[in-house]
N, C-alpha and C. Protein backbone atom coordinates (compact mmCIF):
# COMPACT_ATOMS: atom_id res chain seq x y z
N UNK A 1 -24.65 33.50 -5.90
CA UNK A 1 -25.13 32.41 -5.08
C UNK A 1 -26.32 31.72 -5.75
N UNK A 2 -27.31 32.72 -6.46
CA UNK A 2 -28.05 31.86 -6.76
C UNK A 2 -27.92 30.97 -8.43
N UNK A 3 -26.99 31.43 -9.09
CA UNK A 3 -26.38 30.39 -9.90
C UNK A 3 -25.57 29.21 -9.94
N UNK A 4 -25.38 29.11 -8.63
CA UNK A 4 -24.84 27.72 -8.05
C UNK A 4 -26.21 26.92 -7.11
N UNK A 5 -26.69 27.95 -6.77
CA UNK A 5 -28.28 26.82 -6.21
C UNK A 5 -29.20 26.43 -7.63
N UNK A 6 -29.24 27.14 -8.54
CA UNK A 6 -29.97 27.05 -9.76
C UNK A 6 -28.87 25.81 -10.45
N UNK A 7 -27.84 25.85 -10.31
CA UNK A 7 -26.62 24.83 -11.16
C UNK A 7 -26.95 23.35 -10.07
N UNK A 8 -27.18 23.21 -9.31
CA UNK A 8 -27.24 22.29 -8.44
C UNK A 8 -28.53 21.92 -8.20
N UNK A 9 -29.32 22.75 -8.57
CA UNK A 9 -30.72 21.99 -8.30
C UNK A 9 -30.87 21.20 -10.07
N UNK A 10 -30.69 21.81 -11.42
CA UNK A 10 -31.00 21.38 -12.29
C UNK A 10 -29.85 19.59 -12.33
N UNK A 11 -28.69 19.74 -11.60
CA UNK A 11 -27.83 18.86 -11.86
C UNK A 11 -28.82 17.84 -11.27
N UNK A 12 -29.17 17.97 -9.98
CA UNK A 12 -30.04 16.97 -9.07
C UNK A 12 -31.42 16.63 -9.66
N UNK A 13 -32.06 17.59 -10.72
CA UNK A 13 -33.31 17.27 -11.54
C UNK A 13 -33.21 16.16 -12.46
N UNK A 14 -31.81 16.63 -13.18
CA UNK A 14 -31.55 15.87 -14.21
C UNK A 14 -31.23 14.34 -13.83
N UNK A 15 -30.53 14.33 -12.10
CA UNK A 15 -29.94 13.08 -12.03
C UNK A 15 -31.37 12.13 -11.43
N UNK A 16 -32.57 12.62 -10.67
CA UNK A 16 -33.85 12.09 -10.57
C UNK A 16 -34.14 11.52 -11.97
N UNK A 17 -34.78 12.35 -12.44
CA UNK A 17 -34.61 12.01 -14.41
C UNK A 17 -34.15 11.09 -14.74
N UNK A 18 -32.91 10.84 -15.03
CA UNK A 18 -32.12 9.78 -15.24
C UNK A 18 -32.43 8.19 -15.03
N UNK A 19 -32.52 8.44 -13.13
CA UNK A 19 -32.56 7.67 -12.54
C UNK A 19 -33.70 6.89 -13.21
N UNK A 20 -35.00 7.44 -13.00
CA UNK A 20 -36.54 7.21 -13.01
C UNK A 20 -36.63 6.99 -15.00
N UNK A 21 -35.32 6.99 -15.61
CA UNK A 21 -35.90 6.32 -16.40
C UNK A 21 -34.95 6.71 -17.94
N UNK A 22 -34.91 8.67 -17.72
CA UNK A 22 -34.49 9.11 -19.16
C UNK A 22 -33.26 9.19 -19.33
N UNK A 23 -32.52 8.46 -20.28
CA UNK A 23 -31.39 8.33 -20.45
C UNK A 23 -30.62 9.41 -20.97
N UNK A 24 -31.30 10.59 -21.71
CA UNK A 24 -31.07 11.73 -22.10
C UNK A 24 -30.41 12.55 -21.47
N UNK A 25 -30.98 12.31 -20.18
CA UNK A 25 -30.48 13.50 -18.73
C UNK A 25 -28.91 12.84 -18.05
N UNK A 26 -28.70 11.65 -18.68
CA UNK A 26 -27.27 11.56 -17.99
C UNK A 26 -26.45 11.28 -18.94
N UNK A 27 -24.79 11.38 -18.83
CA UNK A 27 -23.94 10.71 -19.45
C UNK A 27 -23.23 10.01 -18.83
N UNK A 28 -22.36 9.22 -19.84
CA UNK A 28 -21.80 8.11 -19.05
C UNK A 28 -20.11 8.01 -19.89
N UNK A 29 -19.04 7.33 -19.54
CA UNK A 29 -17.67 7.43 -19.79
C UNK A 29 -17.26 6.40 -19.30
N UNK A 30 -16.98 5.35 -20.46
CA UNK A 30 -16.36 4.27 -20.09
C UNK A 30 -14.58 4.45 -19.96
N UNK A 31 -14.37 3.96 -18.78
CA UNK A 31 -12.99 3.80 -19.22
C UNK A 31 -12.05 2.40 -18.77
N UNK A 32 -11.32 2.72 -19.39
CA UNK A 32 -10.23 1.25 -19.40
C UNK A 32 -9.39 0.89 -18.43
N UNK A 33 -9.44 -0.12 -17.92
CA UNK A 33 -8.48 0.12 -16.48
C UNK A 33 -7.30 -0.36 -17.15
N UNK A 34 -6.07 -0.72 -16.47
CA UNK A 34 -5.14 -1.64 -17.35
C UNK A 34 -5.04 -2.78 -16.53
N UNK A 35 -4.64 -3.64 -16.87
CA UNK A 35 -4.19 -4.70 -15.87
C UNK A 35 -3.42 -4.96 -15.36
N UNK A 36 -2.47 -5.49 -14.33
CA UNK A 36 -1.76 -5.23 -14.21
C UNK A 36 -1.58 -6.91 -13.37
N UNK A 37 0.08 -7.33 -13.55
CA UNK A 37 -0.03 -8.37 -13.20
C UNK A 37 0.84 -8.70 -11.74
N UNK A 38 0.53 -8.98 -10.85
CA UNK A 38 1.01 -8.89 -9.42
C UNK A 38 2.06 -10.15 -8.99
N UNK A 39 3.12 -9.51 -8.56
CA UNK A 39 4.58 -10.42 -8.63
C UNK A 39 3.93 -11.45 -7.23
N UNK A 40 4.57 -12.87 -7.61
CA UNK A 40 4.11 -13.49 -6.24
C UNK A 40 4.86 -12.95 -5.39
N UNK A 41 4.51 -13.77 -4.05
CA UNK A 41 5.32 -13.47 -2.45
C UNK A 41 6.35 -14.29 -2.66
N UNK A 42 7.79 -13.60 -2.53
CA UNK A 42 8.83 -14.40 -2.22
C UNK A 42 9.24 -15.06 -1.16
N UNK A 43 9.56 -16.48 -0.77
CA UNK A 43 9.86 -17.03 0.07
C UNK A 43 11.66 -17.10 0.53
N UNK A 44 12.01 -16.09 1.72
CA UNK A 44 12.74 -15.37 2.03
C UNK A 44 13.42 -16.47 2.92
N UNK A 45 14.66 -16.67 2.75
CA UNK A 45 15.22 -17.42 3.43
C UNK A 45 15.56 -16.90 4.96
N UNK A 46 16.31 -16.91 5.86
CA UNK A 46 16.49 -16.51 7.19
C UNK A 46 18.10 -15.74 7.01
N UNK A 47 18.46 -16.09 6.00
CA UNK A 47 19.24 -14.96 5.73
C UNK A 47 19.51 -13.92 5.22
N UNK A 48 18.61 -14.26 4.25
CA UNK A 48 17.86 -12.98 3.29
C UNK A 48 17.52 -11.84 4.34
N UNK A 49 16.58 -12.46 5.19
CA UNK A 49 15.99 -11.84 6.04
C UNK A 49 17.09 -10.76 7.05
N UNK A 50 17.96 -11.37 7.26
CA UNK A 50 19.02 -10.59 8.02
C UNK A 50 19.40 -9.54 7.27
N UNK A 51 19.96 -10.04 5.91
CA UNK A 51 20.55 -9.49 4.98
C UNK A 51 19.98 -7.93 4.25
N UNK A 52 18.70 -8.14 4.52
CA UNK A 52 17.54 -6.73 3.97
C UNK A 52 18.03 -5.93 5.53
N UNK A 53 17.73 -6.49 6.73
CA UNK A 53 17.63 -5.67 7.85
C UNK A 53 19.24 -4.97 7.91
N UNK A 54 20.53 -5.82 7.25
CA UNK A 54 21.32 -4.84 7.92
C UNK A 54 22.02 -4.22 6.90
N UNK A 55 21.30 -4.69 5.66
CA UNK A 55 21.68 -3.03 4.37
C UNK A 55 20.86 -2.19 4.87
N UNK A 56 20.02 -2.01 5.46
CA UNK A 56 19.07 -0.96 6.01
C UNK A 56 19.31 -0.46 7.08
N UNK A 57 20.98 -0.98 7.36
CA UNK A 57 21.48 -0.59 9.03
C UNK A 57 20.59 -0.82 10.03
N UNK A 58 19.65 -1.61 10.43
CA UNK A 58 18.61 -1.47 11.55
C UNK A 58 19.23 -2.86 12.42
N UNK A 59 18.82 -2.59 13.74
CA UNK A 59 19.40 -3.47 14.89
C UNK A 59 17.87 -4.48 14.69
N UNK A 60 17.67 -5.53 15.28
CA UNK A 60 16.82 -6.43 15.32
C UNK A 60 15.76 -5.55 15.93
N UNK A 61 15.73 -4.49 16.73
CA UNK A 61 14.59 -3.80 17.68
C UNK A 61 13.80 -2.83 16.93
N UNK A 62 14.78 -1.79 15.78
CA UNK A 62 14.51 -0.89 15.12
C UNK A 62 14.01 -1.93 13.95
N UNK A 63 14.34 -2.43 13.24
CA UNK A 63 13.60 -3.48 12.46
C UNK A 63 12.37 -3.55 12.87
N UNK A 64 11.98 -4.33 14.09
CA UNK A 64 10.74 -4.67 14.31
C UNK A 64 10.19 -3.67 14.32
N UNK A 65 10.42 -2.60 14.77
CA UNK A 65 9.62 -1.28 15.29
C UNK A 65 8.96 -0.57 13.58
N UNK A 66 10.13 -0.96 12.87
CA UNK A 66 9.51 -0.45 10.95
C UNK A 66 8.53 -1.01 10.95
N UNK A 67 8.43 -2.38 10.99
CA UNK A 67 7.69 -3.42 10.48
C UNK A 67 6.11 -3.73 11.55
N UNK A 68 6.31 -2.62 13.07
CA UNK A 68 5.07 -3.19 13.41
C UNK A 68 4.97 -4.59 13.96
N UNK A 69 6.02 -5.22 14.33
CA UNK A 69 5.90 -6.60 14.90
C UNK A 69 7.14 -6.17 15.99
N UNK A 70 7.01 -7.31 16.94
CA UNK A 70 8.28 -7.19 18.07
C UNK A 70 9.36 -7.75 17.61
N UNK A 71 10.54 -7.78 17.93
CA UNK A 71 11.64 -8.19 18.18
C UNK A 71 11.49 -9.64 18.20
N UNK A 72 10.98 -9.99 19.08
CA UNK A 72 11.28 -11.41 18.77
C UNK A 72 10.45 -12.62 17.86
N UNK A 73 9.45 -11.38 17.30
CA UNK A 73 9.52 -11.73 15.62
C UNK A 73 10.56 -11.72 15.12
N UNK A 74 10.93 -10.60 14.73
CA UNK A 74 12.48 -10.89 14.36
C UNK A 74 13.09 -11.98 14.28
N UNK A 75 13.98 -11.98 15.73
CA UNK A 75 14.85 -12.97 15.70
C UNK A 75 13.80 -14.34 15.52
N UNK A 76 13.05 -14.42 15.23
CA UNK A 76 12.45 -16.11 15.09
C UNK A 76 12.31 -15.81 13.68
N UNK A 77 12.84 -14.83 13.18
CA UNK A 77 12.61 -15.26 11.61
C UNK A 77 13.95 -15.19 11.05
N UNK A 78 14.87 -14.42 11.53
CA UNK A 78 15.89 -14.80 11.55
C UNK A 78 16.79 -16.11 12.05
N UNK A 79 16.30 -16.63 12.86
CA UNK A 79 16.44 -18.12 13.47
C UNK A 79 15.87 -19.16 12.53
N UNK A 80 14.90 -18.90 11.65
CA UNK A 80 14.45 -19.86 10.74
C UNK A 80 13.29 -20.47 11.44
N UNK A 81 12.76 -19.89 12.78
CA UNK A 81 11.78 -20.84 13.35
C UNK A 81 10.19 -20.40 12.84
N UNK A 82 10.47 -19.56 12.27
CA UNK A 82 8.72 -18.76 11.96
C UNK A 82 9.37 -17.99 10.13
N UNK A 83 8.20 -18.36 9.45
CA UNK A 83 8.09 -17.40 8.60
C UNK A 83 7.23 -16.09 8.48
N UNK A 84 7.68 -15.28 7.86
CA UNK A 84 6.75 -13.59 7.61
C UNK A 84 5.77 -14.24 7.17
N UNK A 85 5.05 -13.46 7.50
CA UNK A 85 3.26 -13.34 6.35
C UNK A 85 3.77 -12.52 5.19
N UNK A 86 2.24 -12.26 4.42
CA UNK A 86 1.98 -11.34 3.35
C UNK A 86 2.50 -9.70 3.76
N UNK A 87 2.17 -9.43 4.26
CA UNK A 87 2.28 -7.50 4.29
C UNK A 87 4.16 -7.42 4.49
N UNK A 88 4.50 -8.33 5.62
CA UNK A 88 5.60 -8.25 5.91
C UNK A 88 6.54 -8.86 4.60
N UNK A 89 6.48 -9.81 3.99
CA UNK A 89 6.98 -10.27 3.21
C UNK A 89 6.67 -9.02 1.56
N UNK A 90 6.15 -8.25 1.62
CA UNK A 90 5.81 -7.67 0.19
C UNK A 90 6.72 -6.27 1.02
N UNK A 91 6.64 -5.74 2.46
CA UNK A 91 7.74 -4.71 2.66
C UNK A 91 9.29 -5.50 2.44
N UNK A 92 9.52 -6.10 2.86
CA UNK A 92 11.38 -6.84 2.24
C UNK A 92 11.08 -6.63 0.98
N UNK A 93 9.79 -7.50 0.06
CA UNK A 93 10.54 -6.79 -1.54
C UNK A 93 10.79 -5.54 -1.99
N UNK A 94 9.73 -4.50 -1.12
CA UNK A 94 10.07 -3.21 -1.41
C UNK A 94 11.30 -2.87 -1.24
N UNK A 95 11.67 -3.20 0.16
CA UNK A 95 12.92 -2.60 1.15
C UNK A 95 14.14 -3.16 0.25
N UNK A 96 14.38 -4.68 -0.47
CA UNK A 96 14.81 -5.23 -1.44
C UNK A 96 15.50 -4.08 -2.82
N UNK A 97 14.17 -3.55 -2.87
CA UNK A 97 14.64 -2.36 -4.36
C UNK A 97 14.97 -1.45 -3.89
N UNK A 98 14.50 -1.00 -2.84
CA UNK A 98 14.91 0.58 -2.59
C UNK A 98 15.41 0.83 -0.73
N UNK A 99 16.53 0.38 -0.52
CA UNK A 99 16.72 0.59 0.53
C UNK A 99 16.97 1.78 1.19
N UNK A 100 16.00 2.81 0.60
CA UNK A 100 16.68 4.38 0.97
C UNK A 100 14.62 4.62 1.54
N UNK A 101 13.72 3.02 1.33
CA UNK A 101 12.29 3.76 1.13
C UNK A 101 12.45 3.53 2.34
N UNK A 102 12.52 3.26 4.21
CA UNK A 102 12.23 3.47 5.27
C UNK A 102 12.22 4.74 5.24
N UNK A 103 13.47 5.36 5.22
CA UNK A 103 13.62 7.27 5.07
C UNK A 103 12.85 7.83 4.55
N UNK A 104 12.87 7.45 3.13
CA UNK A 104 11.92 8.48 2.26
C UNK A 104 10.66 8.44 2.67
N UNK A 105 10.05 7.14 3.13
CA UNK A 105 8.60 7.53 3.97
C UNK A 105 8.32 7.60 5.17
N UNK A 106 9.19 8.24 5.58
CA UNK A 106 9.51 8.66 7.01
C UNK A 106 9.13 7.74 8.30
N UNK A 107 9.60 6.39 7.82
CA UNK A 107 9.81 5.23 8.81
C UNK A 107 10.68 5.35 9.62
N UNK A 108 11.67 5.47 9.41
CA UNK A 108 12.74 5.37 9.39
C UNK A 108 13.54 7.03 9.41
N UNK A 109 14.77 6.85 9.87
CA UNK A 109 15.96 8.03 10.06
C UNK A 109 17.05 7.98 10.73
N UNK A 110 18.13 8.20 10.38
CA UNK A 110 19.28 8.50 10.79
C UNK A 110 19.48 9.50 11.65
N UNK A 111 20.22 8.47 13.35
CA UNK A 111 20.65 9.35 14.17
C UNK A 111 21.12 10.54 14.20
C-alpha cells in the first residue's frame, strides 16, 4: 500500500512541477489522428424510403418505433410530404449496407 501512495504522490509532485514550470518532470506524445472524409447526406426519395423499410421487413409502426419518430412520420415521408433530417437520414444509409444492423444492435428482432 504504501508503494502505490509513494507512486502517486511522486506522480502528483512531478505533475505540480511540470505545471509551475519544469519541463523535465513531464512527457509528452504526439500523435496523428487520420482524417477521415465524411460521405454527404443522401437525399432519399419516398421510395427509397419505403424500399429500406420493407427489405428490413418492418410495418410503417415498427419502423418508426427503430427510428424513434411516430408513424406518421413515416407515412409523411413515405407520402413525399416531409423529408428525414440528419440522424434519420445517416440510419437508412447504414440500414442501406447492412440490413441485418437493426438485429445485430438489438433494435430490432424477429418474431
Amino acid at each position: 500500500m504504501d508503494n502505490q501512495f509513494d507512486s502517486m504522490l511522486k506522480g502528483l509532485t512531478q505533475a505540480v512541477e511540470y505545471v509551475q514550470g519544469d519541463e523535465t518532470k513531464g512527457r509528452s506524445k504526439t500523435v496523428e489522428l487520420k482524417k477521415i472524409e465524411v460521405v454527404p447526406l443522401k437525399d432519399y426519395s419516398k421510395e427509397e424510403l419505403k424500399q429500406i423499410r420493407l427489405q428490413n421487413r418492418l410495418t410503417q409502426k415498427n419502423f418508426a418505433e427503430c427510428l424513434g419518430v411516430s408513424q406518421k412520420t413515416v407515412e409523411s415521408w413515405e407520402r413525399g410530404r416531409n423529408k428525414p433530417s440528419g440522424a434519420s437520414i445517416r440510419m437508412f444509409q447504414i440500414m442501406e449496407k447492412d440490413i441485418h444492423i437493426l438485429e445485430e444492435c438489438g433494435i430490432a428482432k424477429q418474431a
